[in-house]
Protein backbone atom coordinates (compact mmCIF):
# COMPACT_ATOMS: atom_id res chain seq x y z
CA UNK A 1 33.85 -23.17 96.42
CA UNK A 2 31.31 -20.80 97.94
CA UNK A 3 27.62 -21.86 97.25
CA UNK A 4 27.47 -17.93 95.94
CA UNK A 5 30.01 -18.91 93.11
CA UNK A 6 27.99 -21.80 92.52
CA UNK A 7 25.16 -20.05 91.92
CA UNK A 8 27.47 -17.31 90.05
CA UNK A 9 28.66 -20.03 87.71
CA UNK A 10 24.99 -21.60 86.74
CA UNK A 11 23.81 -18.50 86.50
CA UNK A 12 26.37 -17.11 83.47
CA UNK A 13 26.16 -20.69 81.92
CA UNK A 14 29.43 -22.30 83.02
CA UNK A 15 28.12 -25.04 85.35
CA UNK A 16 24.75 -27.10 84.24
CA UNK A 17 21.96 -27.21 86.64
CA UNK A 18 23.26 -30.13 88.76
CA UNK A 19 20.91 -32.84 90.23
CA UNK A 20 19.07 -31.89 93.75
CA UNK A 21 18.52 -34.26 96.93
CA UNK A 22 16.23 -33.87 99.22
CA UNK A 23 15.81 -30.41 101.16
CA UNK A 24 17.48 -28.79 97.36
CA UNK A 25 20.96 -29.47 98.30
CA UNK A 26 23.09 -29.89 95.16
CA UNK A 27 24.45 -33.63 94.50
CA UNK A 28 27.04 -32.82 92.38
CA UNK A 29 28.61 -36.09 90.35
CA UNK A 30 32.64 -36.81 90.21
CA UNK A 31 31.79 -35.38 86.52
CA UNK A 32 30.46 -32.29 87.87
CA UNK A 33 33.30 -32.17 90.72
CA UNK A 34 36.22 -32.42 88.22
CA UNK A 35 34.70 -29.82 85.71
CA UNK A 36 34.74 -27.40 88.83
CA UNK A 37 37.98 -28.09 89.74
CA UNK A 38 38.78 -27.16 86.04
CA UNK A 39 36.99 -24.08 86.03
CA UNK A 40 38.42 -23.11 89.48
CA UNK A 41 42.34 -23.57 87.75
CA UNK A 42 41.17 -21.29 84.47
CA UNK A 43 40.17 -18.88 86.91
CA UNK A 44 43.36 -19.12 89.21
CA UNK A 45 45.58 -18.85 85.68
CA UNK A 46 43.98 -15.42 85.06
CA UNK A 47 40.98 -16.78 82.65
CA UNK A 48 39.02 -14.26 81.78
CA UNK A 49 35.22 -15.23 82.11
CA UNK A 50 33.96 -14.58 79.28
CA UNK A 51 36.52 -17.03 77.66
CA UNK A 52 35.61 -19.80 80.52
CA UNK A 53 32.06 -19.46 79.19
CA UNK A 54 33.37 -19.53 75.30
CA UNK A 55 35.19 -22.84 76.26
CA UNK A 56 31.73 -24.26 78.48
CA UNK A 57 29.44 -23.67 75.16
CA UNK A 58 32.13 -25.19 72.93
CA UNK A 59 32.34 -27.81 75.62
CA UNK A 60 28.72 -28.72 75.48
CA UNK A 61 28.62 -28.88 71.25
CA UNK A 62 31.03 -32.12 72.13
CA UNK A 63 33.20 -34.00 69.95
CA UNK A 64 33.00 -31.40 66.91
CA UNK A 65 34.20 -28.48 69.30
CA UNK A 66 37.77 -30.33 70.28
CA UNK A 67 40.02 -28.02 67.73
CA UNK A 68 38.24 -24.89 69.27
CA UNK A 69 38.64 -26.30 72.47
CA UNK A 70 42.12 -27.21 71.75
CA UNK A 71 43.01 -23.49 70.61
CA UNK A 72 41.30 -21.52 73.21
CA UNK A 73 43.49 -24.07 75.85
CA UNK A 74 46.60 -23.26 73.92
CA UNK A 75 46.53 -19.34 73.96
CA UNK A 76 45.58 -19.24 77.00
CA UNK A 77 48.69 -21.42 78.03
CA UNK A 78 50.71 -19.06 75.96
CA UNK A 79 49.27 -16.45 77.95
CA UNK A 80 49.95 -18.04 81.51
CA UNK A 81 53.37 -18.76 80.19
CA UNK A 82 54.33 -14.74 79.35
CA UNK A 83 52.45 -13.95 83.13
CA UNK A 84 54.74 -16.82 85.09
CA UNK A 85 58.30 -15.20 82.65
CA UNK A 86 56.71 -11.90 83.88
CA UNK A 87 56.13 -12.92 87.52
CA UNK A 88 59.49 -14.71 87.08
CA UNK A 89 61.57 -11.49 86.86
CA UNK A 90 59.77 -9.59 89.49
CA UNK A 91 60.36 -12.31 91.59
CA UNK A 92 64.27 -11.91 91.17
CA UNK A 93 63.91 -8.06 91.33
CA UNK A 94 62.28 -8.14 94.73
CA UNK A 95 64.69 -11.11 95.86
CA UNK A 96 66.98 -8.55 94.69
CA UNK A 97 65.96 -5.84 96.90
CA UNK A 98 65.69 -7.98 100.23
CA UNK A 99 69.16 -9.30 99.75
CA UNK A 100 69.90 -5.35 99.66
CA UNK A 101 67.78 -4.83 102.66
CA UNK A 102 69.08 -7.74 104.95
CA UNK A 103 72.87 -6.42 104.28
CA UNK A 104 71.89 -2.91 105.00
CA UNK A 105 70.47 -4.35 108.32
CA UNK A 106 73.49 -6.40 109.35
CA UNK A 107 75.58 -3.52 108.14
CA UNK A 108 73.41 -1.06 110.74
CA UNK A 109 73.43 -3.66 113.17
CA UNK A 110 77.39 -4.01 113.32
CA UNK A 111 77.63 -0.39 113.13
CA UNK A 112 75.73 -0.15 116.26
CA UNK A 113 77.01 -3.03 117.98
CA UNK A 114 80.65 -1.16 117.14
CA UNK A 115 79.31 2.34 118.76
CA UNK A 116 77.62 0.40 122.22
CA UNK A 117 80.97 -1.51 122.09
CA UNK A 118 83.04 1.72 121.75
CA UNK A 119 81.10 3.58 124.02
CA UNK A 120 81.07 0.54 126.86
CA UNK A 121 85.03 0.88 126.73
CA UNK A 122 84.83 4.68 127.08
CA UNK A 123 83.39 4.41 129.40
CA UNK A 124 85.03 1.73 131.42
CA UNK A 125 88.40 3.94 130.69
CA UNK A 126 86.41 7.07 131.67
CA UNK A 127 85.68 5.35 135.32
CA UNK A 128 89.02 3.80 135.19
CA UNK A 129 90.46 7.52 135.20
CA UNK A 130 88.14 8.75 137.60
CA UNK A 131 89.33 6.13 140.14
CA UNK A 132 93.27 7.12 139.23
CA UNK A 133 92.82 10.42 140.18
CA UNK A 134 90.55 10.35 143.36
């Protein structure tokens, strides 16, 4: 993760200010690492923002925020769901298509291998004849 999205993410309240070392580097805990890595699969399922930030406010109320947690978690896995069926059929319509493609190619390819053939034996009888009759 960029130190830019870092930044991004403290700034709009989904990462806490995280601990600095010496010379202000972040020191980021296993805590802090796995929440990132969290955040970094909502965003990669299509999360919008403003419900990553929703879930990091419910997050920090703790214990008594699980159920909203809970239900934000589940529609968006609803919603990942109907985007992976969607992506699903696209998928086989565009598998579709290059099966189409690939025998149209071998189909133009045999046509002209057919022609170079037909035209290499024409041309051998052509010089063939040329010979008889000199």
């Amino acid at each position: 993760m960029s130190a830019h999205t870092l930044r991004y993410y403290e700034r709009i309240g989904l990462l806490d200010r995280v601990d600095r070392g010496p010379g202000g580097r972040r020191r980021f805990r296993d805590e802090d690492l796995a929440w990132l890595a969290f955040l970094t699969r909502l965003r990669t399922t299509g999360m919008p923002i403003r419900d990553m930030r929703r879930f990091a406010q419910f997050r920090r109320q703790g214990d008594a925020s699980v159920p909203a947690r809970l239900d934000l978690l589940l529609q968006h896995r609803e919603t990942v769901r109907d985007r992976i069926a969607e992506l699903t059929e696209c998928l086989r319509a565009l598998d579709a298509k290059v099966e189409h493609y690939q025998a149209l190619t071998a189909h133009i390819d045999d046509v002209e291998a057919r022609a170079a053939s037909d035209g290499a034996e024409t041309g051998a009888r052509a010089t063939q004849a040329r010979a008889t009759q000199e």
